[in-house]
C-alpha atoms as a PDB file:
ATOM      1  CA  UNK A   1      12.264  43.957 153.403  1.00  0.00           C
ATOM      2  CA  UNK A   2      14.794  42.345 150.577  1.00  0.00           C
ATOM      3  CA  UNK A   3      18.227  41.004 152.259  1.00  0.00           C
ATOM      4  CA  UNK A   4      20.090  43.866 150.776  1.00  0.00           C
ATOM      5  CA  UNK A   5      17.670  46.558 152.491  1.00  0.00           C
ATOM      6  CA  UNK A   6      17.999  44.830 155.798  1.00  0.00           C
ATOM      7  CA  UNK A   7      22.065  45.263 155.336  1.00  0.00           C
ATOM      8  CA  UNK A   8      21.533  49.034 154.181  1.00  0.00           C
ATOM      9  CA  UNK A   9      19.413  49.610 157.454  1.00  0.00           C
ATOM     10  CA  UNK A  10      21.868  47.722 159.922  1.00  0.00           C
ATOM     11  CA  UNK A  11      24.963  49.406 158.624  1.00  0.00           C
ATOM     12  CA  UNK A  12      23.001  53.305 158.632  1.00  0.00           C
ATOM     13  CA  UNK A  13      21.761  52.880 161.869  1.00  0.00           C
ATOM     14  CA  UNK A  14      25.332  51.694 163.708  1.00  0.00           C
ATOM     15  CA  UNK A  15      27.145  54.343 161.549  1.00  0.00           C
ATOM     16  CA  UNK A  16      24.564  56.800 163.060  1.00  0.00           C
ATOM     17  CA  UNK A  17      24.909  55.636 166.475  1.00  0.00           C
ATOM     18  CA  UNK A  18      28.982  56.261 166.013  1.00  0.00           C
ATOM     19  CA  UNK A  19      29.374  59.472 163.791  1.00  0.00           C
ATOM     20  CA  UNK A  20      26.457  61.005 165.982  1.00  0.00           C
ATOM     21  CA  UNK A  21      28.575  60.617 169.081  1.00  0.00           C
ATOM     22  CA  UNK A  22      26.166  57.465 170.997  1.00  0.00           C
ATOM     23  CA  UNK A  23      28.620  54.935 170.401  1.00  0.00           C
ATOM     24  CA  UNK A  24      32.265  57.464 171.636  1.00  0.00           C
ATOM     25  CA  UNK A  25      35.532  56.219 170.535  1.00  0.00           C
ATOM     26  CA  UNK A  26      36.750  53.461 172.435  1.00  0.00           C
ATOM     27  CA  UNK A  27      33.232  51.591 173.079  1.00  0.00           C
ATOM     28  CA  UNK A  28      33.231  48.017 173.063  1.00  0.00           C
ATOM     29  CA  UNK A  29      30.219  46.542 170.963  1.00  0.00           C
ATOM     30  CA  UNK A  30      28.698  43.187 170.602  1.00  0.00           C
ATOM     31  CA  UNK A  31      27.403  41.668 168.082  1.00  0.00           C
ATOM     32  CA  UNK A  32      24.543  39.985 169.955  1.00  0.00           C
ATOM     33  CA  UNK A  33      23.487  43.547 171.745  1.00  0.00           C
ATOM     34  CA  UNK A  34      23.706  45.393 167.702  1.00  0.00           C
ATOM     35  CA  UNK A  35      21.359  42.470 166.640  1.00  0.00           C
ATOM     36  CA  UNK A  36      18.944  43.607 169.192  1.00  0.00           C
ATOM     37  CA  UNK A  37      19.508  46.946 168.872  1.00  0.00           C
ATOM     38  CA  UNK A  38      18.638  46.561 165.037  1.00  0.00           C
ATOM     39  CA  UNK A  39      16.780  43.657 164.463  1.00  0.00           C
ATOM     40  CA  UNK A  40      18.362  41.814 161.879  1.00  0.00           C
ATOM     41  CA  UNK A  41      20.208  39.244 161.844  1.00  0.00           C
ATOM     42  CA  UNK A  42      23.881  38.273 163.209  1.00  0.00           C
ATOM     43  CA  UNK A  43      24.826  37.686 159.353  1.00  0.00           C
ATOM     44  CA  UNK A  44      23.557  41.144 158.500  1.00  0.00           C
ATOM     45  CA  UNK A  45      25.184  42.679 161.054  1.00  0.00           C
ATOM     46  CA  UNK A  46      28.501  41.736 160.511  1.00  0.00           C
ATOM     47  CA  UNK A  47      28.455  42.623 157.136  1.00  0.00           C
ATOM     48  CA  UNK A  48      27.593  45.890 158.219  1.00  0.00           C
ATOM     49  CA  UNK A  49      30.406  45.922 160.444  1.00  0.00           C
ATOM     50  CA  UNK A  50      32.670  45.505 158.066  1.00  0.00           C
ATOM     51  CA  UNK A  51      31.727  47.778 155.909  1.00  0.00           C
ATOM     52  CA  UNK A  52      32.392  50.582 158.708  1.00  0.00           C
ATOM     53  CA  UNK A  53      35.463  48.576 158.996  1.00  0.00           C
ATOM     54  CA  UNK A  54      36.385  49.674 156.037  1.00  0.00           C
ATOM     55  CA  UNK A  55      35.477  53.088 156.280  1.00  0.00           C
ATOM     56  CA  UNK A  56      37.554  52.862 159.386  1.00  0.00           C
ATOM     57  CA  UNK A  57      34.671  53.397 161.943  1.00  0.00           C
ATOM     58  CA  UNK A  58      35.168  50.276 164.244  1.00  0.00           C
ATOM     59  CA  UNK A  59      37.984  47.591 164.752  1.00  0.00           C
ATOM     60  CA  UNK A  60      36.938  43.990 164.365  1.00  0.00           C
ATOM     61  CA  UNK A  61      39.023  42.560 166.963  1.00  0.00           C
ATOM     62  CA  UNK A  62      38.928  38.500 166.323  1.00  0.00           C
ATOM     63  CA  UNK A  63      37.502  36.325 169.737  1.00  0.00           C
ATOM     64  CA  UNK A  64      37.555  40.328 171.822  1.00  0.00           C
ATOM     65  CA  UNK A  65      34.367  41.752 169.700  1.00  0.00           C
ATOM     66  CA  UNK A  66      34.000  44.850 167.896  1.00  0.00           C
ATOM     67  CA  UNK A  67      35.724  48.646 169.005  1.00  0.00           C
ATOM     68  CA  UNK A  68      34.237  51.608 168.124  1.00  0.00           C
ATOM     69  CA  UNK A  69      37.708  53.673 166.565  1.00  0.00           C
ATOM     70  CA  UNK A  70      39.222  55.743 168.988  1.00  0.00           C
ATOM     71  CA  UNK A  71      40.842  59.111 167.920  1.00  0.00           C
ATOM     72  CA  UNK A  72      44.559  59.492 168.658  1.00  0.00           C
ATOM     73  CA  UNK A  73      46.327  62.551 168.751  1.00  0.00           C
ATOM     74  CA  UNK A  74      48.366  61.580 165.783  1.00  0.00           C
ATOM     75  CA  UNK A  75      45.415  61.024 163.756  1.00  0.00           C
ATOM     76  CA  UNK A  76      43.350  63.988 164.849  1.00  0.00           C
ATOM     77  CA  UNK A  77      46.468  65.668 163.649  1.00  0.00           C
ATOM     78  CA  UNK A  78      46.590  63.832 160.614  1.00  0.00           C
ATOM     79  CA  UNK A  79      43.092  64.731 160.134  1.00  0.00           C
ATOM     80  CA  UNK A  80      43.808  68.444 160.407  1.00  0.00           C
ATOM     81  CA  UNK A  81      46.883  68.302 157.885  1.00  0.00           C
ATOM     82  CA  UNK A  82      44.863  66.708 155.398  1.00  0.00           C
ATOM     83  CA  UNK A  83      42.015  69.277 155.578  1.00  0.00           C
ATOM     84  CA  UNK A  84      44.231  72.258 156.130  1.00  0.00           C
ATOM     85  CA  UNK A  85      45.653  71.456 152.733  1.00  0.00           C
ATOM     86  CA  UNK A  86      42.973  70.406 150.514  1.00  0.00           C
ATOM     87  CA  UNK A  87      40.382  72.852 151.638  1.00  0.00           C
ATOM     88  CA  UNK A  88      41.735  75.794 151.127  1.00  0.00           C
ATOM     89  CA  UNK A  89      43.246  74.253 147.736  1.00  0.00           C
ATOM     90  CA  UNK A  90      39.577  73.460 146.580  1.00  0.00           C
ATOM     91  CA  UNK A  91      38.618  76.853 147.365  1.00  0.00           C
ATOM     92  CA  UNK A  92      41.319  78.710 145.194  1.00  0.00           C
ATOM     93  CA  UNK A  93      41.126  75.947 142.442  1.00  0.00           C
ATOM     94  CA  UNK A  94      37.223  75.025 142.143  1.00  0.00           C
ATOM     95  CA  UNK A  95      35.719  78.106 143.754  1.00  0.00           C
ATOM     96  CA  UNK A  96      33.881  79.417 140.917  1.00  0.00           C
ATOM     97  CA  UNK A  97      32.387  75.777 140.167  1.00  0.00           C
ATOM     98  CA  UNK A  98      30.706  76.222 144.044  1.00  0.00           C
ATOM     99  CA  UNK A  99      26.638  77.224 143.548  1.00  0.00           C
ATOM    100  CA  UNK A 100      26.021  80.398 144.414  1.00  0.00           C
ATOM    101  CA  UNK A 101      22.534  79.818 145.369  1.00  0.00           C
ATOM    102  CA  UNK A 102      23.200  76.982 147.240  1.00  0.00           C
ATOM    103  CA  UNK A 103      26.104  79.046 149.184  1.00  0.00           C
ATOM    104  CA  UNK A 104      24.018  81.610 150.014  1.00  0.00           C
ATOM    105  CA  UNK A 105      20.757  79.348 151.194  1.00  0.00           C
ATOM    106  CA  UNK A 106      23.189  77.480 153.431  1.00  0.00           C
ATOM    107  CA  UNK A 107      24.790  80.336 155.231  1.00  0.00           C
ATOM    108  CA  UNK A 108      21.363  81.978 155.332  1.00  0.00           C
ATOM    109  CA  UNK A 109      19.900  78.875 157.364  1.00  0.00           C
ATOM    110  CA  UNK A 110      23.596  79.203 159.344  1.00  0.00           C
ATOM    111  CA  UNK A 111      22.464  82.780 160.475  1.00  0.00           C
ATOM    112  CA  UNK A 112      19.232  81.492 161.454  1.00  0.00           C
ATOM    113  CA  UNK A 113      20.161  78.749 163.669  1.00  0.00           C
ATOM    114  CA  UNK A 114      22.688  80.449 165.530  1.00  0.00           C
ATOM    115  CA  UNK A 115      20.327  83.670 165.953  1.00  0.00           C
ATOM    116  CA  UNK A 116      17.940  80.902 167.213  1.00  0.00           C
ATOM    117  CA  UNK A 117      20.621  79.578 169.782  1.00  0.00           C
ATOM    118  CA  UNK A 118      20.344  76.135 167.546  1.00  0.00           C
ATOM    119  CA  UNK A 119      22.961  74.389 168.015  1.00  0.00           C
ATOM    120  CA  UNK A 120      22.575  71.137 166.587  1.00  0.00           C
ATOM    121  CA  UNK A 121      21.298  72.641 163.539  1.00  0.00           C
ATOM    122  CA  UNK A 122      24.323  74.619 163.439  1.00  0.00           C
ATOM    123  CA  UNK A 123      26.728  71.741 163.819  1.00  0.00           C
ATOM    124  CA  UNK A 124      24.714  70.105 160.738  1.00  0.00           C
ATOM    125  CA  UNK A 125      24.945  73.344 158.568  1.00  0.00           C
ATOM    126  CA  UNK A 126      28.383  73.405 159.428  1.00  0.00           C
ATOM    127  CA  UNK A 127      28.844  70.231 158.051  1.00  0.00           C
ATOM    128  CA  UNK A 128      26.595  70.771 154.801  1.00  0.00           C
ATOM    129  CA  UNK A 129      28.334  74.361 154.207  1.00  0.00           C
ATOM    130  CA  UNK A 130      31.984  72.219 154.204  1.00  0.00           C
ATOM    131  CA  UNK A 131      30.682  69.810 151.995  1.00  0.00           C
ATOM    132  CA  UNK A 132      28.995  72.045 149.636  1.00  0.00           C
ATOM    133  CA  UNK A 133      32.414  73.259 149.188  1.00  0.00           C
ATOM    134  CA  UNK A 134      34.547  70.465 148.751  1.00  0.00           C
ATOM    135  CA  UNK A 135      31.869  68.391 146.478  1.00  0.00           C
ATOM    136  CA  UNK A 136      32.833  71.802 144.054  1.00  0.00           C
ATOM    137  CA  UNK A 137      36.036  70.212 143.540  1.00  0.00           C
ATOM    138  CA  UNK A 138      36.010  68.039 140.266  1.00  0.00           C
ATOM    139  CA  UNK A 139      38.111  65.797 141.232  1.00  0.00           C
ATOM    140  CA  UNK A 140      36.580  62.037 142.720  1.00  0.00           C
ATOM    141  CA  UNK A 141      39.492  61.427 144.765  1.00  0.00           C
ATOM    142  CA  UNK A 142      39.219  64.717 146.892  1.00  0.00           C
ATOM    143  CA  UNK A 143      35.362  64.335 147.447  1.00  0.00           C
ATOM    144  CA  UNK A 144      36.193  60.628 148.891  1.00  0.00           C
ATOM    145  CA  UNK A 145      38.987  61.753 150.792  1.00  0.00           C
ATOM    146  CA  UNK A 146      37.004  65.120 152.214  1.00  0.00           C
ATOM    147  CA  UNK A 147      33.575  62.872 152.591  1.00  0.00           C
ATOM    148  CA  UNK A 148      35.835  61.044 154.772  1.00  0.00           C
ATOM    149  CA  UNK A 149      37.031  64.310 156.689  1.00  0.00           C
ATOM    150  CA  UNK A 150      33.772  65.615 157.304  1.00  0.00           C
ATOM    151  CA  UNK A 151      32.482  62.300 159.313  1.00  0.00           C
ATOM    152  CA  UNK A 152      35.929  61.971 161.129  1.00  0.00           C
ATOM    153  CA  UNK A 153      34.785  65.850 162.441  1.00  0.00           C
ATOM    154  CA  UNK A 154      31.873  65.296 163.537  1.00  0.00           C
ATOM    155  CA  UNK A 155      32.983  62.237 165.761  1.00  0.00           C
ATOM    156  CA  UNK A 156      35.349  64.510 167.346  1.00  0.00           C
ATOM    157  CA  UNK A 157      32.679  67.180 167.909  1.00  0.00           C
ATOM    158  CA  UNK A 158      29.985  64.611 169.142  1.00  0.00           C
ATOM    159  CA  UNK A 159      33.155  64.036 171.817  1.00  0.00           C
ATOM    160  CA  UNK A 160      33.895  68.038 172.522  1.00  0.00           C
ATOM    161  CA  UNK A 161      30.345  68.256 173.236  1.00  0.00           C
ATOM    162  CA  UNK A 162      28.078  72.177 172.610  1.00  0.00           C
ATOM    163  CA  UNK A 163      30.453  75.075 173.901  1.00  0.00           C
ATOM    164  CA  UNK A 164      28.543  77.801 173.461  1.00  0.00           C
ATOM    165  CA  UNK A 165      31.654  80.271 173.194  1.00  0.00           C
ATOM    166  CA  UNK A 166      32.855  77.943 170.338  1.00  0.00           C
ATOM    167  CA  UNK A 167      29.411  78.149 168.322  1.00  0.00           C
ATOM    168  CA  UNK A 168      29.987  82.285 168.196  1.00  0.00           C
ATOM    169  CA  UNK A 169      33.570  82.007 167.303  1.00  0.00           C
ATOM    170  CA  UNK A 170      32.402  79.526 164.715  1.00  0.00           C
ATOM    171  CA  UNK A 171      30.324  81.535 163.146  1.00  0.00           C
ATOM    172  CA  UNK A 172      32.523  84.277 162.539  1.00  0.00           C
ATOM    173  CA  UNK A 173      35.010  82.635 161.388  1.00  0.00           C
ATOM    174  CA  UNK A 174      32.071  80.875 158.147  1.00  0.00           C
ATOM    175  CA  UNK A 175      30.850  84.089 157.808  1.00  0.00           C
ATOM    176  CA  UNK A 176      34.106  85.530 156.913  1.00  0.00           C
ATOM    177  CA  UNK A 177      34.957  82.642 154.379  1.00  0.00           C
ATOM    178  CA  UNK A 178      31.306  82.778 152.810  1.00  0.00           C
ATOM    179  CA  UNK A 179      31.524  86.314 152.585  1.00  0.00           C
ATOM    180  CA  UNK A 180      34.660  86.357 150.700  1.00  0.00           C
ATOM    181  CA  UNK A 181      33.046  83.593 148.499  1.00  0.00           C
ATOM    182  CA  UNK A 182      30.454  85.557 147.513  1.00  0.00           C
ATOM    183  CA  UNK A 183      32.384  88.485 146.723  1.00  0.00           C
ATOM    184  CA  UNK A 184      34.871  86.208 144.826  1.00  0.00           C
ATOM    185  CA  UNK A 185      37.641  87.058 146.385  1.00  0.00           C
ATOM    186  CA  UNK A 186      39.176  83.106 146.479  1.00  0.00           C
ATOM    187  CA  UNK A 187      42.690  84.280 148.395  1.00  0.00           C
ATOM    188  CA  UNK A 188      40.689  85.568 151.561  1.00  0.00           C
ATOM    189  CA  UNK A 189      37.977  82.870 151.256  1.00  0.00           C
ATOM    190  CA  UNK A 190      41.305  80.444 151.540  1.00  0.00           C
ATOM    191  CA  UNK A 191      43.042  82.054 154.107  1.00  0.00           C
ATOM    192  CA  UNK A 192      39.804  82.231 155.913  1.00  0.00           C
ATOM    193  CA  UNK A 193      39.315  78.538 155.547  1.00  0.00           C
ATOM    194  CA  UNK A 194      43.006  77.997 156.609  1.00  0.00           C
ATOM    195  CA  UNK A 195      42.617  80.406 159.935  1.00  0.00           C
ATOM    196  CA  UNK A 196      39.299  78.174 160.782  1.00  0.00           C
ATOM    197  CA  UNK A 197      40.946  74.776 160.833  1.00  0.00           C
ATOM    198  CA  UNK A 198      43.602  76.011 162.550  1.00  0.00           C
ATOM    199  CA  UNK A 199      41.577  77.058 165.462  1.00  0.00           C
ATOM    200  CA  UNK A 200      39.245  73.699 165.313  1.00  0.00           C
ATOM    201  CA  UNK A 201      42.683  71.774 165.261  1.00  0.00           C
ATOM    202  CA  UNK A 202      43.773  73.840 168.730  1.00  0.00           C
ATOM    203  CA  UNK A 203      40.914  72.728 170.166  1.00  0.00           C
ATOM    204  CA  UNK A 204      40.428  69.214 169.416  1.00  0.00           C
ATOM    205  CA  UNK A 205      43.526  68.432 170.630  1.00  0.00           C
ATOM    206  CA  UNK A 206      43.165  70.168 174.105  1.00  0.00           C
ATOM    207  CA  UNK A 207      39.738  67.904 174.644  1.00  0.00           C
ATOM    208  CA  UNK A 208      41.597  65.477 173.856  1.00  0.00           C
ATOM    209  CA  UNK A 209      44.331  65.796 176.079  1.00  0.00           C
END
């Protein structure tokens, strides 16, 4: 495999390992067990480290090793601000610009995998449905920002772990924002939106704590 493909595979398979909730905030990595772990090369993986560096994944701690980012209250709260204003804005700005096809296959697939008890494929729906939404936005600087947002979120759900209360609450609380997409009524698909990251903020912060 070219140099560049061996990079590519390094850095996908440590980001995995982190947004997927193997490597939890706060782990302490080494470069000697990733090269194992990936088989490449020392070189290759620290270039892949700092690219999630970058993305603001892990710390690089020079002559200590490499810390998987750990998830402060301020910043989970940060995290919520940030969302709790520019989703709802994308939804009353860009709403008609979201596919309507695409809406309604996602929150179709949503229905099936919590009907089927799913809930890993209802965490990754989740996930798609929020991006389907903000990638409506035309505006590059949101969809980097919210790209960003929707991996920080899944950390912090790989940490809260499946509560199966939480998946039904969930999935009300979609239901009435796609719904109100559908019927295009943008104010209650917003306020919707707002009401749901309200409630995911509440309880991020008491696993946290």
């Amino acid at each position: 495999m070219p140099r560049a493909g061996l990079k590519q595979k390094a850095y996908r398979e440590i980001r995995q390992r982190i947004v997927g909730g193997e490597f939890i905030p706060g782990t302490v990595l080494s470069e000697s067990g990733l090269v194992e772990l990936v088989g490449v090369s020392r070189t290759l993986v620290r270039e892949a480290l700092s690219c999630l560096e970058q993305e603001g994944l892990v710390r690089i701690i020079p002559k200590c090793g490499i810390a998987v980012k750990s998830l402060s209250v301020q910043e989970i709260n940060a995290l919520f601000e940030m969302r709790t204003i520019l989703e709802p804005y994308v939804i009353r700005r860009y709403a008609d610009r979201i596919p309507r096809d695409q809406l309604l296959s996602t929150w179709r697939a949503m229905e099936r995998a919590y009907m089927e008890s799913d809930a890993e494929e209802q965490y990754r729906l989740d996930a798609q449905l929020h991006r389907l939404i903000h990638e409506s936005a035309a505006n590059p600087y949101i969809n980097r920002i919210m790209e960003q947002a929707v991996v920080e979120n899944t950390r912090i759900r790989a940490l809260m772990g499946t509560i199966p209360s939480r998946l039904k609450d969930s999935y009300e609380e979609h239901r009435s924002i796609v719904e109100a997409l559908l019927a295009e009524r943008c104010e209650d698909a917003a306020a919707a939106m707002e009401a749901h990251l309200r409630i995911a903020h509440q309880l991020a912060l008491q696993k946290l704590l």
